[in-house]
PDB file of N, CA and C in Angstrom:
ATOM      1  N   UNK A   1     -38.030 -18.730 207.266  1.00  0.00           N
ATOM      2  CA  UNK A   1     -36.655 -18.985 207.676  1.00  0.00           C
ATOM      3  C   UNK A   1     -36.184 -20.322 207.108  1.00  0.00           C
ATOM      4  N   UNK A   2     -35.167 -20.629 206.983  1.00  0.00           N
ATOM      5  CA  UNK A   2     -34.698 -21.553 206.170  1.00  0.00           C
ATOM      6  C   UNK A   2     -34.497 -22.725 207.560  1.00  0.00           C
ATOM      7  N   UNK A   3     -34.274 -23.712 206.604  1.00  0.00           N
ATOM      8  CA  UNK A   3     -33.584 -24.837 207.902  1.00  0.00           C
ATOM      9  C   UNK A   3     -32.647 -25.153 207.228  1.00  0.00           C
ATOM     10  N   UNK A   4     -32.356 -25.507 206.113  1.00  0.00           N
ATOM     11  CA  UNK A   4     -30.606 -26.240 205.636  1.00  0.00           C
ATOM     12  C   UNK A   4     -30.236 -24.666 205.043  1.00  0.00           C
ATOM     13  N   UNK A   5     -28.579 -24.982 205.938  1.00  0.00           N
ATOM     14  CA  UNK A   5     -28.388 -23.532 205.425  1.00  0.00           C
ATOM     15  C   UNK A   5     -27.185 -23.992 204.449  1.00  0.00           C
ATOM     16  N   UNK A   6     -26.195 -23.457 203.584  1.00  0.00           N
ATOM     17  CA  UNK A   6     -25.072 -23.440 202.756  1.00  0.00           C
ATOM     18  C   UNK A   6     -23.957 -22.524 203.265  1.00  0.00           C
ATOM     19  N   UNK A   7     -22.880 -23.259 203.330  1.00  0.00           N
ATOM     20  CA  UNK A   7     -21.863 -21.805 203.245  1.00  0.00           C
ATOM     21  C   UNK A   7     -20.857 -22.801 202.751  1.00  0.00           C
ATOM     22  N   UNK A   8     -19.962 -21.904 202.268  1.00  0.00           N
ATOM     23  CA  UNK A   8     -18.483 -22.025 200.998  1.00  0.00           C
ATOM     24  C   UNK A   8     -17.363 -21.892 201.558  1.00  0.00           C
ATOM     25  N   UNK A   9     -17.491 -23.055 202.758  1.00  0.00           N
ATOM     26  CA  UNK A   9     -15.906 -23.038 203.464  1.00  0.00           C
ATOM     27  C   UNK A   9     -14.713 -22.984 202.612  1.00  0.00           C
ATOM     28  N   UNK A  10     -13.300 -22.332 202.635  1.00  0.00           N
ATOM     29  CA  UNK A  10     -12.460 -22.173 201.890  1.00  0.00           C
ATOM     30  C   UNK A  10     -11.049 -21.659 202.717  1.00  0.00           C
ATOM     31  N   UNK A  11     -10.097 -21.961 201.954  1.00  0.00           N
ATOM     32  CA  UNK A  11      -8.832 -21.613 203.206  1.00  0.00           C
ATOM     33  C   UNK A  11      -8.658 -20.083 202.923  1.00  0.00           C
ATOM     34  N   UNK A  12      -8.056 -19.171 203.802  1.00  0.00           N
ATOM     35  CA  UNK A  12      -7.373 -17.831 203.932  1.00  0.00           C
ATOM     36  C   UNK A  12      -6.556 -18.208 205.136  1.00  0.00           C
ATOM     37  N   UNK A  13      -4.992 -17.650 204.526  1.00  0.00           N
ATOM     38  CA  UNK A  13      -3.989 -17.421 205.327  1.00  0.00           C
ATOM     39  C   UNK A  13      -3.699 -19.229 206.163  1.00  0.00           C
ATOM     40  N   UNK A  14      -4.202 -19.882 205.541  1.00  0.00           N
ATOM     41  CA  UNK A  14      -3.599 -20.976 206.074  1.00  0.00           C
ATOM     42  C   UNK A  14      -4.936 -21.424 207.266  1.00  0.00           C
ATOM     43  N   UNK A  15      -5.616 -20.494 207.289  1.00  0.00           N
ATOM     44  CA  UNK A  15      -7.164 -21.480 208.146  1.00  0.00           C
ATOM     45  C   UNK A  15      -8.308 -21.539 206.898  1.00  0.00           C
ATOM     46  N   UNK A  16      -8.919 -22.323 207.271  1.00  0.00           N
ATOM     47  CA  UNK A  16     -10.509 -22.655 206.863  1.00  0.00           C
ATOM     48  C   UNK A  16     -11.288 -21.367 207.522  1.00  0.00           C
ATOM     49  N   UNK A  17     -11.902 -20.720 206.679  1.00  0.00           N
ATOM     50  CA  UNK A  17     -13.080 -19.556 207.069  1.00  0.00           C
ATOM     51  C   UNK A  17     -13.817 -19.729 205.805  1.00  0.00           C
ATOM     52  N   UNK A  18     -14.954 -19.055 206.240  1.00  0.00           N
ATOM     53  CA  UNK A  18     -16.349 -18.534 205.240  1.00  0.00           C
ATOM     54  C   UNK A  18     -16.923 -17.619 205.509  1.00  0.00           C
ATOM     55  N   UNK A  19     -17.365 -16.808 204.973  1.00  0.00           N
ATOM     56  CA  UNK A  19     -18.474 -15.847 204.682  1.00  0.00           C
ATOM     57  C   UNK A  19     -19.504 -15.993 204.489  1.00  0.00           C
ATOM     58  N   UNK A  20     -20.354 -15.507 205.028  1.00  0.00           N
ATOM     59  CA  UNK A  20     -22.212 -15.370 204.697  1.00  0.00           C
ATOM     60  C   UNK A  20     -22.142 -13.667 205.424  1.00  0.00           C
ATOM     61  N   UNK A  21     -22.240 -12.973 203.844  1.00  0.00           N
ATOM     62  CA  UNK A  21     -22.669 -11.298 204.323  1.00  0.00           C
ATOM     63  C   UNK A  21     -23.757 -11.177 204.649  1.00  0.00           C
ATOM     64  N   UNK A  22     -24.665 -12.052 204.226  1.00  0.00           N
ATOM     65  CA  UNK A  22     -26.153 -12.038 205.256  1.00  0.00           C
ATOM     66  C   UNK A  22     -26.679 -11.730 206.488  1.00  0.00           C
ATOM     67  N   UNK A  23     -25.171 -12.370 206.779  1.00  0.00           N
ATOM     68  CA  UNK A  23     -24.977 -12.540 208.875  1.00  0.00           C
ATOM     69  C   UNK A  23     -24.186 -11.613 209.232  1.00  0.00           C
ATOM     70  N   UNK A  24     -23.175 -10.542 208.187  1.00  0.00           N
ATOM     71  CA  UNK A  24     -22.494 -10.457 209.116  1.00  0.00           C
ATOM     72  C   UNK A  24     -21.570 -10.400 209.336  1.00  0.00           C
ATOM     73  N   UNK A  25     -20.673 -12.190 208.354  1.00  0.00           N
ATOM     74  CA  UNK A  25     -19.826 -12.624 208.785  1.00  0.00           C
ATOM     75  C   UNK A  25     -18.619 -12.700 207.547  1.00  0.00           C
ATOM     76  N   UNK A  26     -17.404 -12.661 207.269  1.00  0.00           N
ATOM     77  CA  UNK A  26     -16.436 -12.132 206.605  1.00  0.00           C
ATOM     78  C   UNK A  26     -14.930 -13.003 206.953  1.00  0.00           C
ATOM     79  N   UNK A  27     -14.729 -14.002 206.379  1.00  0.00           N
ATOM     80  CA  UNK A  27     -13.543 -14.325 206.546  1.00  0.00           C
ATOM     81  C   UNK A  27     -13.246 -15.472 208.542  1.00  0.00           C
ATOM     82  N   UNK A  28     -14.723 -16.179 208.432  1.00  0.00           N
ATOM     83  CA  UNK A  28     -15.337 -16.427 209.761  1.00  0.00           C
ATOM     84  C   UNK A  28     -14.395 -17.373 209.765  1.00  0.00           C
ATOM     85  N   UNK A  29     -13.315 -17.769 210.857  1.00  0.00           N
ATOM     86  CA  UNK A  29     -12.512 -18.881 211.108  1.00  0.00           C
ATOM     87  C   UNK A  29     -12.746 -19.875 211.784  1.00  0.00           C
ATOM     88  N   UNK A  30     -12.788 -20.976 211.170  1.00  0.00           N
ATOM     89  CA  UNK A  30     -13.180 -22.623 211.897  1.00  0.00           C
ATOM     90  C   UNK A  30     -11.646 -22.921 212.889  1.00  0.00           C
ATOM     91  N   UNK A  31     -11.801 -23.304 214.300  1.00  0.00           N
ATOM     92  CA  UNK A  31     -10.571 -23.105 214.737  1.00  0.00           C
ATOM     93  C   UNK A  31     -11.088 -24.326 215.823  1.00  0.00           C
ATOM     94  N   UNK A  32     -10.397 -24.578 216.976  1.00  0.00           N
ATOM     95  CA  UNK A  32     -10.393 -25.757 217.883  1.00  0.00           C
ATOM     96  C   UNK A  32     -10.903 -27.116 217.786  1.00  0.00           C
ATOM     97  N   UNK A  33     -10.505 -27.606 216.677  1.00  0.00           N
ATOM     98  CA  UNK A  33     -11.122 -28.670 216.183  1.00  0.00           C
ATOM     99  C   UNK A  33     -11.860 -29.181 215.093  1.00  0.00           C
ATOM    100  N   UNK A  34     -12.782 -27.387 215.075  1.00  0.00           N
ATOM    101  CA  UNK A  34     -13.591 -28.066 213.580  1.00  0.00           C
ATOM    102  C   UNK A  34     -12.848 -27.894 212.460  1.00  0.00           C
ATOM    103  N   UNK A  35     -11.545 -27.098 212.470  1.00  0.00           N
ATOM    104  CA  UNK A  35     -10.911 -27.044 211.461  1.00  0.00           C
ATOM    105  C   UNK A  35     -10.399 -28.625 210.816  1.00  0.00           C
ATOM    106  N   UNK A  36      -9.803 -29.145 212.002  1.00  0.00           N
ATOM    107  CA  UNK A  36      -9.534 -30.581 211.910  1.00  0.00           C
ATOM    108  C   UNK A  36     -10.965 -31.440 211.163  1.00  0.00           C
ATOM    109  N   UNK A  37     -11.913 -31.419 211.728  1.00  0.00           N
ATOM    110  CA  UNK A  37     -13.081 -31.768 211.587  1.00  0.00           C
ATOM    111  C   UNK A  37     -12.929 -31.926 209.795  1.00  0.00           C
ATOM    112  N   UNK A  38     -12.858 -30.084 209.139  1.00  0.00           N
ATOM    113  CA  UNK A  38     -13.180 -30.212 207.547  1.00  0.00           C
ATOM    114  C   UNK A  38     -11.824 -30.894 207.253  1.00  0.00           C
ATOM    115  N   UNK A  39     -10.622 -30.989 207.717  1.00  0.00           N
ATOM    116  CA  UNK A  39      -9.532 -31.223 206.627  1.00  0.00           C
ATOM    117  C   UNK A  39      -9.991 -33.319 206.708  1.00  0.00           C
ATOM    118  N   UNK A  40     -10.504 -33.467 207.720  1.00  0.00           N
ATOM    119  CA  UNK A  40     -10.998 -34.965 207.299  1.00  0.00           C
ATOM    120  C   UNK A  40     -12.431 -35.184 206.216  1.00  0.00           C
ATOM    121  N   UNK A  41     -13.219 -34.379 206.835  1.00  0.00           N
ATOM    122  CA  UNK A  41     -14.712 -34.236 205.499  1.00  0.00           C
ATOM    123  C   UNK A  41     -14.122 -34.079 204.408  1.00  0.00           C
ATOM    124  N   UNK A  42     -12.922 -33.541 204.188  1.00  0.00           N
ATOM    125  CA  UNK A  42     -12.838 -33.462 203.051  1.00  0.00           C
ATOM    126  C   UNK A  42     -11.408 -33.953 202.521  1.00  0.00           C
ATOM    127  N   UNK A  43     -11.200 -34.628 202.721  1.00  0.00           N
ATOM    128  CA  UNK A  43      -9.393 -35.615 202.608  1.00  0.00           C
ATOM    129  C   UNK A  43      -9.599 -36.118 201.020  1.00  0.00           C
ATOM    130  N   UNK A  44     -10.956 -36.692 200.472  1.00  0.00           N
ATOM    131  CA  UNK A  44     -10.818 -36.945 199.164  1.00  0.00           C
ATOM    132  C   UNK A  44     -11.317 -36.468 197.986  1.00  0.00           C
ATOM    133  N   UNK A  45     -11.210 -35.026 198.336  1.00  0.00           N
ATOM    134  CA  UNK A  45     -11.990 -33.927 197.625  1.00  0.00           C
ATOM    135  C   UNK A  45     -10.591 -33.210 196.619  1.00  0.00           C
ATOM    136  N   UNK A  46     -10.927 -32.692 195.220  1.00  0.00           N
ATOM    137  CA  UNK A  46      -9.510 -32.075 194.659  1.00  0.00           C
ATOM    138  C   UNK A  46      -9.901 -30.676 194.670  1.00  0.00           C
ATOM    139  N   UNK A  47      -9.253 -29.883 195.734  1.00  0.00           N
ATOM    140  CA  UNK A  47      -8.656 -28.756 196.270  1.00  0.00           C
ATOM    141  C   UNK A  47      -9.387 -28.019 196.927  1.00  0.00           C
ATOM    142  N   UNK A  48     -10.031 -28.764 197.893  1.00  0.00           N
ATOM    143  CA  UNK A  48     -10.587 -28.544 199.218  1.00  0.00           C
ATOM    144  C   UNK A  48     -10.499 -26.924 199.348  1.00  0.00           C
ATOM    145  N   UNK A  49      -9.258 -26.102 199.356  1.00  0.00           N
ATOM    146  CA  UNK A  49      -8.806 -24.936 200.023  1.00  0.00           C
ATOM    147  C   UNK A  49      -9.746 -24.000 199.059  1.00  0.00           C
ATOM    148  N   UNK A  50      -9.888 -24.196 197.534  1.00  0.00           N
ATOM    149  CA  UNK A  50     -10.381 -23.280 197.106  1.00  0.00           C
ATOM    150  C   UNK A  50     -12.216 -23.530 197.220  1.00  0.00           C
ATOM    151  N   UNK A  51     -12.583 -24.144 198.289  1.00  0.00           N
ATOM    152  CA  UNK A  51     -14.148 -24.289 198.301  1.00  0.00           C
ATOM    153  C   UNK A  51     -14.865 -25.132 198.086  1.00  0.00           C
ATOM    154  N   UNK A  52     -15.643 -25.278 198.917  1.00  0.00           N
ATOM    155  CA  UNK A  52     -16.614 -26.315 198.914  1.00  0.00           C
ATOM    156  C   UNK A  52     -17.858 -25.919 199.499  1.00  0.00           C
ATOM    157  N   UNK A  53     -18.870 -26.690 199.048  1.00  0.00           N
ATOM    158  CA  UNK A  53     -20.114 -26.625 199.815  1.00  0.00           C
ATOM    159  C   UNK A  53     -20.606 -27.312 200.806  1.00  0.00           C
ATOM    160  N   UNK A  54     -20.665 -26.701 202.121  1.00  0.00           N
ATOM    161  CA  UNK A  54     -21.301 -27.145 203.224  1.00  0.00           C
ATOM    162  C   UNK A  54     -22.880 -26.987 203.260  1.00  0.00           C
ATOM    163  N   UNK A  55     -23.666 -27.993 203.636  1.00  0.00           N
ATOM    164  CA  UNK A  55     -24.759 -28.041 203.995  1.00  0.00           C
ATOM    165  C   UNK A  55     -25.266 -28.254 205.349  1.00  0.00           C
ATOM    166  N   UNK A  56     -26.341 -27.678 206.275  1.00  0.00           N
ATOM    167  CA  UNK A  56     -25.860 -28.092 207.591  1.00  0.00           C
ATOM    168  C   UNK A  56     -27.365 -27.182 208.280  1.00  0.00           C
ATOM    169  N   UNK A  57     -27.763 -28.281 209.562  1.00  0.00           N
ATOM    170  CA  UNK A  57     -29.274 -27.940 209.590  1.00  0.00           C
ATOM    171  C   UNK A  57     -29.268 -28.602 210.804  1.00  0.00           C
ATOM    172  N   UNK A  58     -30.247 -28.736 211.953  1.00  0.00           N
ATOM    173  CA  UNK A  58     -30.759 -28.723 212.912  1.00  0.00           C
ATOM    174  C   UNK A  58     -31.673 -30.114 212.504  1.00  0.00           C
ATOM    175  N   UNK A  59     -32.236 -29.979 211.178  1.00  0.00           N
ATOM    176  CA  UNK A  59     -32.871 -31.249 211.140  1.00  0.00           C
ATOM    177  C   UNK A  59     -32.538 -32.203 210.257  1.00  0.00           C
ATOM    178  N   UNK A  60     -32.965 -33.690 210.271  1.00  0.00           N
ATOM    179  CA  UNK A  60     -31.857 -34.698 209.608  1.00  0.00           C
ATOM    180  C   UNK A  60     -32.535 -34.208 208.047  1.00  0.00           C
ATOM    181  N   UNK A  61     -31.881 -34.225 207.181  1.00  0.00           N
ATOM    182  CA  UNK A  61     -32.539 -34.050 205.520  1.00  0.00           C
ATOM    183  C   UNK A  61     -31.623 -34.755 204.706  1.00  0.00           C
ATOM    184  N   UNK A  62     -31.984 -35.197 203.643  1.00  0.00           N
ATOM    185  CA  UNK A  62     -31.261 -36.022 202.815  1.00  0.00           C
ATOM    186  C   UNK A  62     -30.100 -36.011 201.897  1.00  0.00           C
ATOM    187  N   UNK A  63     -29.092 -36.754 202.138  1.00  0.00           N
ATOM    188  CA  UNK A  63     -27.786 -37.105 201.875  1.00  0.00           C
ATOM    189  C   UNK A  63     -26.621 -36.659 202.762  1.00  0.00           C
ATOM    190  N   UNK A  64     -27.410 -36.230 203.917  1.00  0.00           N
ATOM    191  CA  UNK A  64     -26.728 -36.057 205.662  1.00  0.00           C
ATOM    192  C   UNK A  64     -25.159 -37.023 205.390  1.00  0.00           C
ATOM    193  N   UNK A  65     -24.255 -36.441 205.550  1.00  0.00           N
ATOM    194  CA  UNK A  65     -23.329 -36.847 205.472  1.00  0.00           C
ATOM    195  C   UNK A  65     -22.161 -37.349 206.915  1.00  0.00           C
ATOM    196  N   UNK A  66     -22.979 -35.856 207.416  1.00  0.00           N
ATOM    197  CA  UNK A  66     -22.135 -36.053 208.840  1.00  0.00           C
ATOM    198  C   UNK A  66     -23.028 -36.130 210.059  1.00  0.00           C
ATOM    199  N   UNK A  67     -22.692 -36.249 211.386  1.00  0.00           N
ATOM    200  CA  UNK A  67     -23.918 -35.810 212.508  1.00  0.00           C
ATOM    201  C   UNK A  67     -23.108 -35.828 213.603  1.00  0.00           C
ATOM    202  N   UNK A  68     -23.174 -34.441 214.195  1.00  0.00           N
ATOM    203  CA  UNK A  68     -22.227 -33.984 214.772  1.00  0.00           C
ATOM    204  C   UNK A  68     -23.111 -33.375 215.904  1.00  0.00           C
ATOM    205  N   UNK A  69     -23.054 -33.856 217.378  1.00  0.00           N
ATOM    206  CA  UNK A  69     -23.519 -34.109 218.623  1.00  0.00           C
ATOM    207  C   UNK A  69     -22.873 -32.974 219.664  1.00  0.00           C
ATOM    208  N   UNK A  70     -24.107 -32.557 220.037  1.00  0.00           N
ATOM    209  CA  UNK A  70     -23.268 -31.500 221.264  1.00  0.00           C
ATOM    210  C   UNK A  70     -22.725 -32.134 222.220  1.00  0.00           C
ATOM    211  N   UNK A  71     -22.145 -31.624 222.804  1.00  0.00           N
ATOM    212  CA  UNK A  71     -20.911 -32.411 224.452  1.00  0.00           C
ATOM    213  C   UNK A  71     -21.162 -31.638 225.092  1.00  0.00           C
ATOM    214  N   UNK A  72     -20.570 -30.149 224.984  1.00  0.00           N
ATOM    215  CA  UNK A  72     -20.744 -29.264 226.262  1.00  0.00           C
ATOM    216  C   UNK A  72     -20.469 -27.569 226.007  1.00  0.00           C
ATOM    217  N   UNK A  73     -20.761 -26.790 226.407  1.00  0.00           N
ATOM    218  CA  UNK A  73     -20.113 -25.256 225.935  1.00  0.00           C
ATOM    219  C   UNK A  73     -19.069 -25.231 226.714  1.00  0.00           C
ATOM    220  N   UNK A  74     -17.898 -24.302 225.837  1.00  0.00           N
ATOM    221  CA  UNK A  74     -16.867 -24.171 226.103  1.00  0.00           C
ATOM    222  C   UNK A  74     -16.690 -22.687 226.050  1.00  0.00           C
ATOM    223  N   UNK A  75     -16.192 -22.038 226.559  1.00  0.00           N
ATOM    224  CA  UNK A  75     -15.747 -20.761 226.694  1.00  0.00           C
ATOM    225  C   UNK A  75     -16.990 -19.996 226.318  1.00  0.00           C
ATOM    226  N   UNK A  76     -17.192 -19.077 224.905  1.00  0.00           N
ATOM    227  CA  UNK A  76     -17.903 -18.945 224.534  1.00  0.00           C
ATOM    228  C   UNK A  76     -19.105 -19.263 223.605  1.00  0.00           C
ATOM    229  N   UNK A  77     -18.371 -20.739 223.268  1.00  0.00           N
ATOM    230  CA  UNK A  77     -19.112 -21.468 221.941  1.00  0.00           C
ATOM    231  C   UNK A  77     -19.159 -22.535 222.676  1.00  0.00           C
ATOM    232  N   UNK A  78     -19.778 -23.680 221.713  1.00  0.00           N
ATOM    233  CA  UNK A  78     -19.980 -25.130 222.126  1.00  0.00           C
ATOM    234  C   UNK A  78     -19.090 -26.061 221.373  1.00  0.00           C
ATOM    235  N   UNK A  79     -19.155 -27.298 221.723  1.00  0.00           N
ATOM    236  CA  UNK A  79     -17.942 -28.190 221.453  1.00  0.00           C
ATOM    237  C   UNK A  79     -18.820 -29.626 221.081  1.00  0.00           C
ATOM    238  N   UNK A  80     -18.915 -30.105 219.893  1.00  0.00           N
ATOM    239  CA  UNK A  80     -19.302 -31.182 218.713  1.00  0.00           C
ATOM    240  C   UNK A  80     -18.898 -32.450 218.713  1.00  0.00           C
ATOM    241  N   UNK A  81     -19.346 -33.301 218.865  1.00  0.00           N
ATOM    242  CA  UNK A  81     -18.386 -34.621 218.702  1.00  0.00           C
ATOM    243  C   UNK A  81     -19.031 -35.315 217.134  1.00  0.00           C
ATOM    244  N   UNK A  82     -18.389 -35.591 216.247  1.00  0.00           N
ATOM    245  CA  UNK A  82     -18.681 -36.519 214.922  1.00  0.00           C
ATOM    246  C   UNK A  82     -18.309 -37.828 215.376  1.00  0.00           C
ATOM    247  N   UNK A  83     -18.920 -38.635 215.874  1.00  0.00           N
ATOM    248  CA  UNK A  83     -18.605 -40.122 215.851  1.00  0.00           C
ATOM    249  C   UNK A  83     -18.455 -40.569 214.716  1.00  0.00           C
ATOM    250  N   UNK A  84     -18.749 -40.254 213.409  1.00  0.00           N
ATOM    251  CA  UNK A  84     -17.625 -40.801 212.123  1.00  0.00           C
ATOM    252  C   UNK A  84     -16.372 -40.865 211.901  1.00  0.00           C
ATOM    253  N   UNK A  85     -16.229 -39.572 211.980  1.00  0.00           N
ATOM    254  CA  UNK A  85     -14.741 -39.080 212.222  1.00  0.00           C
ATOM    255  C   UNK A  85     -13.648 -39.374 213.314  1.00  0.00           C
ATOM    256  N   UNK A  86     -14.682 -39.354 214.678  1.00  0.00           N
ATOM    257  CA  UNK A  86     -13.555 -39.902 216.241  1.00  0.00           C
ATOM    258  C   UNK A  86     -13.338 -38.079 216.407  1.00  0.00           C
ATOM    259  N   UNK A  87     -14.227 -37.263 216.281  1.00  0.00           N
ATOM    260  CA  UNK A  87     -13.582 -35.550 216.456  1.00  0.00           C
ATOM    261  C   UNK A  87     -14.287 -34.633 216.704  1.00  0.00           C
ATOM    262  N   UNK A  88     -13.702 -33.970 218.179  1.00  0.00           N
ATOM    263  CA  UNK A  88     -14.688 -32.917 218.401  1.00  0.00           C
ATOM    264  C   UNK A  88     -14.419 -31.320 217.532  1.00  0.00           C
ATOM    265  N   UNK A  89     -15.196 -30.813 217.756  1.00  0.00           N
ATOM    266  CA  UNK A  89     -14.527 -29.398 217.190  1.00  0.00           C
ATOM    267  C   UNK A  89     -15.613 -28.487 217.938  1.00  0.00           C
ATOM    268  N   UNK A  90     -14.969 -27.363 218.151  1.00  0.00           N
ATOM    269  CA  UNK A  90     -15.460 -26.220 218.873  1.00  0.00           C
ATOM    270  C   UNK A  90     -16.312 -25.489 217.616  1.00  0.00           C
ATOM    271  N   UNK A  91     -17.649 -25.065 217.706  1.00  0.00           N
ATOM    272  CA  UNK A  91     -17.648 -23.676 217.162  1.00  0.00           C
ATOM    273  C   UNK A  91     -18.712 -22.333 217.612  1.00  0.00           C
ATOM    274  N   UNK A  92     -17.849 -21.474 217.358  1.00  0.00           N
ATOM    275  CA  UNK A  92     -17.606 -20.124 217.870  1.00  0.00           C
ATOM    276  C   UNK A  92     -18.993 -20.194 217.876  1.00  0.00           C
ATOM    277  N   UNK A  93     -19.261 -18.260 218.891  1.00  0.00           N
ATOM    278  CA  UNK A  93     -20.800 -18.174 218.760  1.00  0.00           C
ATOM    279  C   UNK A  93     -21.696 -17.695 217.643  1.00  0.00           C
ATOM    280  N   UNK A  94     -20.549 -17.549 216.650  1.00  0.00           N
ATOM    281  CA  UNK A  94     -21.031 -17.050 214.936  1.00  0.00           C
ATOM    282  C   UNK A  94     -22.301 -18.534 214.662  1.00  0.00           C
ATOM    283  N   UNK A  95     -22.279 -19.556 215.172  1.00  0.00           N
ATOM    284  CA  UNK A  95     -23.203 -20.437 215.359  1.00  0.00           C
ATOM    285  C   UNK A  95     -24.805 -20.225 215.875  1.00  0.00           C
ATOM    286  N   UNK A  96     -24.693 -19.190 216.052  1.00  0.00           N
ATOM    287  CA  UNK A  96     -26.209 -18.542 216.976  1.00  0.00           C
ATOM    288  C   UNK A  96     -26.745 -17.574 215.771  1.00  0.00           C
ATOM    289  N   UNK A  97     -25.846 -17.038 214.872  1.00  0.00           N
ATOM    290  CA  UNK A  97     -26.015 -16.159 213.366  1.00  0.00           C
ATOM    291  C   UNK A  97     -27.915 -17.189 213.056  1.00  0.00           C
ATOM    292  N   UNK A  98     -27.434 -18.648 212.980  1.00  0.00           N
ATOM    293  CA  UNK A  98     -28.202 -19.732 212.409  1.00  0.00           C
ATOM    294  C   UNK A  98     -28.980 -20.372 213.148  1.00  0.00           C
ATOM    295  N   UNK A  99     -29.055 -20.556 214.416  1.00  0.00           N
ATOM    296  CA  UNK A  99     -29.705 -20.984 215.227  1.00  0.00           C
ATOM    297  C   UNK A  99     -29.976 -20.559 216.408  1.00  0.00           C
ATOM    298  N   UNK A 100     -31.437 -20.288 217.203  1.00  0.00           N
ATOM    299  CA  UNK A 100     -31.350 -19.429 218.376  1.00  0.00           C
ATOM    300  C   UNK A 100     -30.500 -19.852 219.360  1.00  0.00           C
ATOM    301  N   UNK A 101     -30.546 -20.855 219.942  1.00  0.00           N
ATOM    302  CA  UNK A 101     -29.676 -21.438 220.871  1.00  0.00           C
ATOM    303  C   UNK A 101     -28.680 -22.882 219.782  1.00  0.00           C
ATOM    304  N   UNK A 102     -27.751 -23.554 220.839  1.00  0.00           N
ATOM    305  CA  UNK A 102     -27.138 -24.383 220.106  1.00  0.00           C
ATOM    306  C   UNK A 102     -27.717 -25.395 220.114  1.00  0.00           C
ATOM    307  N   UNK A 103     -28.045 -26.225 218.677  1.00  0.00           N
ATOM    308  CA  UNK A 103     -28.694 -27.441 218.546  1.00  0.00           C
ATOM    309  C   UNK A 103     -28.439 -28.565 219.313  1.00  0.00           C
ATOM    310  N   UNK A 104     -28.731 -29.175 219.571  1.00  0.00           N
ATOM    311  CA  UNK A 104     -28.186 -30.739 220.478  1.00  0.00           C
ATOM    312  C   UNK A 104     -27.313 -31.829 219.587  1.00  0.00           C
ATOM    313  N   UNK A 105     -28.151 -31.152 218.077  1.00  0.00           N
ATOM    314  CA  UNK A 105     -27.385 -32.430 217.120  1.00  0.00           C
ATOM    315  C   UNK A 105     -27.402 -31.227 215.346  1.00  0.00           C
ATOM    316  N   UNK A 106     -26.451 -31.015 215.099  1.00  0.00           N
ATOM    317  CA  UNK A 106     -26.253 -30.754 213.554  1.00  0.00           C
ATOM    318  C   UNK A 106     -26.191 -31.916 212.714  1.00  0.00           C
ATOM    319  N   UNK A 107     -26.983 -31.665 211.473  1.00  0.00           N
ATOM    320  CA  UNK A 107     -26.207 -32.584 210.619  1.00  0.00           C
ATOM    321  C   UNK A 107     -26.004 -31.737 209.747  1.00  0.00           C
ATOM    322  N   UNK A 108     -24.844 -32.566 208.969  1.00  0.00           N
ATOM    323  CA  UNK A 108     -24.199 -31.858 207.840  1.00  0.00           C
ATOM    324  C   UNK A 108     -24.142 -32.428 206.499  1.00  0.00           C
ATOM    325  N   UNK A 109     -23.517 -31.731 205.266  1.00  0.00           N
ATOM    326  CA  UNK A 109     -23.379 -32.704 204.258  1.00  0.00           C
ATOM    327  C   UNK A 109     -22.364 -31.657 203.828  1.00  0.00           C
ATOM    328  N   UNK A 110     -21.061 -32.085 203.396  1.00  0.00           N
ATOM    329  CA  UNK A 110     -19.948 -31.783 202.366  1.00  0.00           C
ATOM    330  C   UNK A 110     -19.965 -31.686 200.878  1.00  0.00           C
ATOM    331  N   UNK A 111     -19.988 -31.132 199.908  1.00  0.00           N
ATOM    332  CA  UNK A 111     -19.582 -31.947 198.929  1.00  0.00           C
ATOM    333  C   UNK A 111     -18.923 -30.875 197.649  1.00  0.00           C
ATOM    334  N   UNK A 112     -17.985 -31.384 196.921  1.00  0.00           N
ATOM    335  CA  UNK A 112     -17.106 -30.294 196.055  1.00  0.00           C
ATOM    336  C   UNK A 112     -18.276 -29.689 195.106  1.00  0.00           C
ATOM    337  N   UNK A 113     -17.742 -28.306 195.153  1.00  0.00           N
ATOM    338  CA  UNK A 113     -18.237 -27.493 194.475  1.00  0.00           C
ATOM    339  C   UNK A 113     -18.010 -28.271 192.795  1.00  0.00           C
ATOM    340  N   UNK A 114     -19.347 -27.962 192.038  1.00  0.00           N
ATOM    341  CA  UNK A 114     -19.519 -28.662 190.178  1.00  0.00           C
ATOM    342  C   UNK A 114     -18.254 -28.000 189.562  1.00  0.00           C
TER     343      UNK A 114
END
């Protein structure tokens, strides 16, 4: 099983979603926050909407960009705080696709597709 996983966040219809057919998942929408979350990860990136690579793992690995802390579950998903950023973001239970339960701490890494 892997531990750093990848996915190719990208805009449709005016949200941030990704796909991994691996899981499942098709047009998966980042919404209550973490959407906010990428449009700051990625504020100095040229054209964010058409894709980028997320990196993102349970354990710290190198060139960790972000580190994003559980708070509490919310409805059906859990809710993130990035103390870099100052921002929580919700995400859905498409989060369990990758991990059995929800991690205590993600880290992440951003960076534009070559």
């Amino acid at each position: 099983m892997n531990s750093i996983f990848v996915i190719k966040p990208y805009r449709a219809l005016g949200m941030w979603v990704f796909d991994d057919e691996s899981r499942g998942l098709v047009q998966e929408p980042f919404v209550g926050g973490a959407d906010t979350l990428i449009d700051l990860a990625t504020k100095d990136f040229v054209e964010p909407e058409n894709g980028f690579a997320m990196l993102f793992s349970d354990q710290e690995f190198p060139g960790v960009t972000f580190r994003l802390e559980w708070v509490r579950a919310e409805l059906s998903g859990n809710v993130y705080f990035c103390e870099l950023l100052n921002q929580e973001g919700w995400l859905c239970p498409a989060l369990l696709r990758y991990f059995v339960s929800p991690p205590k701490v993600i880290y992440a890494k951003v960076q534009p597709l070559a």
